[in-house]
N, C-alpha and C. Protein backbone atom coordinates (compact mmCIF):
# COMPACT_ATOMS: atom_id res chain seq x y z
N UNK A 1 -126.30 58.16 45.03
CA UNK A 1 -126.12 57.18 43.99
C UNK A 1 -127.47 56.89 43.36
N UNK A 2 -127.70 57.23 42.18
CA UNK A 2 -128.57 56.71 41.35
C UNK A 2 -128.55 55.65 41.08
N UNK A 3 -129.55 54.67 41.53
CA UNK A 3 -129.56 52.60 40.59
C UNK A 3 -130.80 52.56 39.47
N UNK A 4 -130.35 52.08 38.40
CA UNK A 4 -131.10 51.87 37.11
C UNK A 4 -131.77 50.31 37.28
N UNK A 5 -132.43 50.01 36.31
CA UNK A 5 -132.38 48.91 35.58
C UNK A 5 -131.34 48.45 35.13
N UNK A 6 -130.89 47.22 35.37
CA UNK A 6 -129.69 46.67 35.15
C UNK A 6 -129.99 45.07 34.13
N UNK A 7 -129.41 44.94 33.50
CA UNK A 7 -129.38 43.81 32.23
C UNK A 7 -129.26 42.33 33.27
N UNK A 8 -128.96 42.46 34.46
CA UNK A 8 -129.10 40.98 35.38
C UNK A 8 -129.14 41.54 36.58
N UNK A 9 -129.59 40.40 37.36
CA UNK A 9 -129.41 41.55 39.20
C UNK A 9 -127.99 41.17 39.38
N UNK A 10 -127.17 40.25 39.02
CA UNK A 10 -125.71 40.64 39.34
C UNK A 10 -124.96 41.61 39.35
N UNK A 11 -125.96 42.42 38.46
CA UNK A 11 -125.13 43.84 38.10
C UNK A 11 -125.54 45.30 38.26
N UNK A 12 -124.98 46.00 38.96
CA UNK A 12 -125.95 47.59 39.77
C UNK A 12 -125.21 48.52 38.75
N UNK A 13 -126.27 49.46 38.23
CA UNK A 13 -125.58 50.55 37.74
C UNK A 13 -125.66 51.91 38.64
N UNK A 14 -124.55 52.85 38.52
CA UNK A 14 -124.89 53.78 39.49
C UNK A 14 -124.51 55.25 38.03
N UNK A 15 -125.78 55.59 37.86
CA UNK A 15 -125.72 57.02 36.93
C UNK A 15 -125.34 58.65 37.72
N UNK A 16 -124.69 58.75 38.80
CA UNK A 16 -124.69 59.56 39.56
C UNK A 16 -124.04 60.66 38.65
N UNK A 17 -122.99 60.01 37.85
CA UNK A 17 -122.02 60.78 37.50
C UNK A 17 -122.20 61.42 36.00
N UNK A 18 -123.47 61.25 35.68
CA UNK A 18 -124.19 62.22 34.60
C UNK A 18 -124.60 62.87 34.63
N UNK A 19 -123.67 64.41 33.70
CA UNK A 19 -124.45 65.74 33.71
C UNK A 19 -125.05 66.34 32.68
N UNK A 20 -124.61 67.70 32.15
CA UNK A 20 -125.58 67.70 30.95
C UNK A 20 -125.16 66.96 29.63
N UNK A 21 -123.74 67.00 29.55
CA UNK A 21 -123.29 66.38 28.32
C UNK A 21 -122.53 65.05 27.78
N UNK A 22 -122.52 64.23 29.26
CA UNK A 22 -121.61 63.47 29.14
C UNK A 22 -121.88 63.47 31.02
N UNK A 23 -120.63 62.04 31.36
CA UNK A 23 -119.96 61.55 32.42
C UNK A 23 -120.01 59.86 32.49
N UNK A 24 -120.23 59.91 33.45
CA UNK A 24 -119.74 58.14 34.07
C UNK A 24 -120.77 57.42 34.48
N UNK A 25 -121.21 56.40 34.18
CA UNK A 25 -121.93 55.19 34.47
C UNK A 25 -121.06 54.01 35.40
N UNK A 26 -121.34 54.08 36.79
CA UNK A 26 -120.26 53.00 36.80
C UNK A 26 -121.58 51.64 36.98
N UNK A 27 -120.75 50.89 36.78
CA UNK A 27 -121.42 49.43 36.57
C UNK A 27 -120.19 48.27 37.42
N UNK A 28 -121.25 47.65 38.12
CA UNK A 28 -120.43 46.53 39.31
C UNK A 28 -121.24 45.60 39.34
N UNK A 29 -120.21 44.40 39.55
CA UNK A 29 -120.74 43.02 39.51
C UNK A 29 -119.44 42.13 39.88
N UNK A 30 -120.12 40.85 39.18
CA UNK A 30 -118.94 39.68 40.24
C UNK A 30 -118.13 39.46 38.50
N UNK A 31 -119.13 39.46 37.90
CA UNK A 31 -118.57 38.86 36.15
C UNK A 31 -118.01 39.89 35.31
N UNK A 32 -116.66 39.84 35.14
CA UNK A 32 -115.41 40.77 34.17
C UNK A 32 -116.39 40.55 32.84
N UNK A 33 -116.97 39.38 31.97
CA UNK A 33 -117.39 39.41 30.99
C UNK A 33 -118.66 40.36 30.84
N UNK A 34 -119.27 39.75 31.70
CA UNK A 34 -120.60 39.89 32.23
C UNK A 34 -120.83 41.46 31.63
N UNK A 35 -119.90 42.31 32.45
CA UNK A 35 -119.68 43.95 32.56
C UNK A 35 -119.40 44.31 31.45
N UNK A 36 -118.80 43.73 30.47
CA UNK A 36 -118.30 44.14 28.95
C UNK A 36 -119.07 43.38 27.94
N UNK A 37 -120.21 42.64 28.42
CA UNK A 37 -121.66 42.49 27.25
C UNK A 37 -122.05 43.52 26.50
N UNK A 38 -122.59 42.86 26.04
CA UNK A 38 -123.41 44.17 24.86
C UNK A 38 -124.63 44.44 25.30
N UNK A 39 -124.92 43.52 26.00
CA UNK A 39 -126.29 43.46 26.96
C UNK A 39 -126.44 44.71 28.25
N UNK A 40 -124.80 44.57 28.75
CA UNK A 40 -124.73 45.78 30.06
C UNK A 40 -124.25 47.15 29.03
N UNK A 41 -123.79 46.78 28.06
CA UNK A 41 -123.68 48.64 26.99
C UNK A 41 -124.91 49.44 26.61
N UNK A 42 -125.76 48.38 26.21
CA UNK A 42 -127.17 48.51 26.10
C UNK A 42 -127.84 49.39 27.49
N UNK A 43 -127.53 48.82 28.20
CA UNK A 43 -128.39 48.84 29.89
C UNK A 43 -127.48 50.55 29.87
N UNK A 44 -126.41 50.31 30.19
CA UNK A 44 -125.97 51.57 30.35
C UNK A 44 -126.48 53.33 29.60
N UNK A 45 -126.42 52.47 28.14
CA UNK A 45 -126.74 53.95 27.23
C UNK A 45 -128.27 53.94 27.13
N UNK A 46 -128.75 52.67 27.65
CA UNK A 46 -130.65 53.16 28.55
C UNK A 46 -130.49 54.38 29.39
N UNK A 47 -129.71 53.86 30.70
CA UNK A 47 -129.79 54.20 31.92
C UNK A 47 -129.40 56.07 31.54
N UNK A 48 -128.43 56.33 31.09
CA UNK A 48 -127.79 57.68 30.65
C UNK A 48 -129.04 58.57 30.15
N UNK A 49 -129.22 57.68 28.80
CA UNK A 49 -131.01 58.42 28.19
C UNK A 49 -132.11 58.61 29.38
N UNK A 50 -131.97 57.92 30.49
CA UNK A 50 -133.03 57.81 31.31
C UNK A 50 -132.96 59.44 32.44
N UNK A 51 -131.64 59.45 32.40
CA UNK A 51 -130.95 60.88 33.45
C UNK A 51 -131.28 61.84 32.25
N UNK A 52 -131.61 61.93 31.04
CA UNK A 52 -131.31 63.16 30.05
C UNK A 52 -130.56 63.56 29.68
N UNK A 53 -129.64 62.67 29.02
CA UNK A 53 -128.76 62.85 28.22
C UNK A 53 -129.09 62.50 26.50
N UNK A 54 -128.93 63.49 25.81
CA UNK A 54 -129.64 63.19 24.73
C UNK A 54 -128.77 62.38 23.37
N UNK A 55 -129.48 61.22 23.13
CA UNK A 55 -129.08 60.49 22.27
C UNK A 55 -126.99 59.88 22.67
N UNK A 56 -127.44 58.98 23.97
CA UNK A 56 -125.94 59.19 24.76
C UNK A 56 -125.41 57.79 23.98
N UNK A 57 -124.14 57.92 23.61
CA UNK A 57 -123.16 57.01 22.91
C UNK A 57 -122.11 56.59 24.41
N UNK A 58 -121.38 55.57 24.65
CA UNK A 58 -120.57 55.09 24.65
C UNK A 58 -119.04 55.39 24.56
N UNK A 59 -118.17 56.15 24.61
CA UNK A 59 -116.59 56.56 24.51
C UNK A 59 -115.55 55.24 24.92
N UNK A 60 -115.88 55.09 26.25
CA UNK A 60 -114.79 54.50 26.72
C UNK A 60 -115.18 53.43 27.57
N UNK A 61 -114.39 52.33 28.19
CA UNK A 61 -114.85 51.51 28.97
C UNK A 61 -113.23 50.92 29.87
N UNK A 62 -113.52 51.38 31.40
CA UNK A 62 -112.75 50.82 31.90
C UNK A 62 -112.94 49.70 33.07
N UNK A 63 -112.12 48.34 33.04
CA UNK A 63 -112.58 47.40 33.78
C UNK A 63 -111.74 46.86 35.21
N UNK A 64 -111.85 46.94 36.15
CA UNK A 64 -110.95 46.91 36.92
C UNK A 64 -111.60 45.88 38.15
N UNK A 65 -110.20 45.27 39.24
CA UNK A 65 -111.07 44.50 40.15
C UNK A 65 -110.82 45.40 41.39
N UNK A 66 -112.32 44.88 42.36
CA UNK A 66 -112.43 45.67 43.79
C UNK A 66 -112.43 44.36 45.10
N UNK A 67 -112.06 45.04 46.06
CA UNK A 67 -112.20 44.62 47.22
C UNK A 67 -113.23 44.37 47.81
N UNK A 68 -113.78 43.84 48.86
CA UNK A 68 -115.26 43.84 49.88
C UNK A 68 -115.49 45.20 49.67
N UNK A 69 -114.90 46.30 49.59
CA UNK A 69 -115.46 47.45 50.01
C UNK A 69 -115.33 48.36 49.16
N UNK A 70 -115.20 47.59 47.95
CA UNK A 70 -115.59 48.49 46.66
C UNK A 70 -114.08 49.00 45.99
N UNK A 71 -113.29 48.90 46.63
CA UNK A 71 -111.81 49.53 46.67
C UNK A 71 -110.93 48.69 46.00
N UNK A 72 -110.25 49.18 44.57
CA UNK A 72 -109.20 48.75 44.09
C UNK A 72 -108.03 50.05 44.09
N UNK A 73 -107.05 48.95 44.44
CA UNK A 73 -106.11 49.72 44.81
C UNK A 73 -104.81 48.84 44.45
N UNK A 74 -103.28 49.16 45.08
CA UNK A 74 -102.04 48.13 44.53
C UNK A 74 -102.49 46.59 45.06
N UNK A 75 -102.84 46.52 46.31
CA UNK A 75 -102.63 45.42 47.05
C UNK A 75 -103.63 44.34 46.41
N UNK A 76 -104.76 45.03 45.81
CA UNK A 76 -105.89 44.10 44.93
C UNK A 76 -105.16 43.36 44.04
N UNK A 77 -104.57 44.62 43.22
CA UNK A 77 -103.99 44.24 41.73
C UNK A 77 -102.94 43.26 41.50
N UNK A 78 -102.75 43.39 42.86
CA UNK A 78 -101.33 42.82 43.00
C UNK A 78 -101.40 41.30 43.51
N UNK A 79 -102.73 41.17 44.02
CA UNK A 79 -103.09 39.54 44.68
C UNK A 79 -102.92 39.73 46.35
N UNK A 80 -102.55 40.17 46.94
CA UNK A 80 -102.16 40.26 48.39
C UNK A 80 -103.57 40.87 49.07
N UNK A 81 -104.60 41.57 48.48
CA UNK A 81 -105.91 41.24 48.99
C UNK A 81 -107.15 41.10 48.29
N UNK A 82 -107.35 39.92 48.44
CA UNK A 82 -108.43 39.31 47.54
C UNK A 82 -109.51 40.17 46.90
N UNK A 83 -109.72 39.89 45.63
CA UNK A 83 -111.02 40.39 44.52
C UNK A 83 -112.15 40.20 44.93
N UNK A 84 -113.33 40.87 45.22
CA UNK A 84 -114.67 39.94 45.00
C UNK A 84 -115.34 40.26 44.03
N UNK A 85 -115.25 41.34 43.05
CA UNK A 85 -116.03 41.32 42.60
C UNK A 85 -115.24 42.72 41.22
N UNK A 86 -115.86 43.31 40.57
CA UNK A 86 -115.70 43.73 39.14
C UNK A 86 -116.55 45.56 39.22
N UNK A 87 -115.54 46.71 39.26
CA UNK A 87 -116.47 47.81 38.48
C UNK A 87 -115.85 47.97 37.06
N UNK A 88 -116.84 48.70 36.71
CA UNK A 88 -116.51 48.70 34.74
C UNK A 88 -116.88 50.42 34.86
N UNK A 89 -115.64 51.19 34.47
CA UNK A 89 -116.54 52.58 34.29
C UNK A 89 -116.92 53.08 32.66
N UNK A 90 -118.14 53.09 32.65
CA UNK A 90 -118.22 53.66 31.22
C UNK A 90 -118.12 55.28 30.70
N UNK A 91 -117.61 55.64 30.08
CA UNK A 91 -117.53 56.90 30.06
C UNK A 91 -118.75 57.32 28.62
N UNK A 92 -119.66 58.20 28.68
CA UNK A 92 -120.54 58.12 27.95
C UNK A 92 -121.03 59.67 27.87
N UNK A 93 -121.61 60.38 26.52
CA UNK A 93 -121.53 61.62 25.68
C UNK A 93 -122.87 61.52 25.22
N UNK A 94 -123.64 62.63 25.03
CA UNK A 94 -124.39 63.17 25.08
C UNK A 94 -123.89 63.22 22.92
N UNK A 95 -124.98 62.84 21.98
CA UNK A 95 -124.63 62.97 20.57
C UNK A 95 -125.47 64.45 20.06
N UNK A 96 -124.72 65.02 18.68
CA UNK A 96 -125.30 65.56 18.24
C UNK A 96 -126.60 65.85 17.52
């Protein structure tokens, strides 16, 4: 797991999942808003430029809640085992 600079310490980015043209930034924290700032979009399409991805944009953004152990799954979603906290996956491209 790669960790960046992150826009607050509430929030860890992990760039693992960038290759040459594109992939995934995931981003975790306790704050649903927090994760969908413009402040953590920013941080993110840093962090991407920082792995070598050239001139990296933004595609997609998905926000979901996790367990103690990082794990969302039915029983999260569903309330039957408690949230603590927020990943956001960004999906992010390498521009022309």
């Amino acid at each position: 797991m790669t960790k960046q600079a992150t826009p607050t310490p509430e929030i860890s980015l992990d760039t693992s999942g960038i290759g040459t043209y594109g992939g995934t930034v995931i981003a975790t924290g306790t704050d649903r808003e927090q994760l969908l700032s413009a402040e953590t979009r920013h941080a993110v399409v840093k962090a991407a430029a920082a792995r070598g991805l050239s001139r990296p944009g933004v595609n997609n953004v998905d926000v979901y809640p996790v367990d103690s152990n990082g794990v969302c799954d039915e029983d999260v979603l569903l309330g039957k085992r408690p949230a603590v906290g927020f990943r956001a996956e960004y999906s992010v491209a390498g521009g022309m």
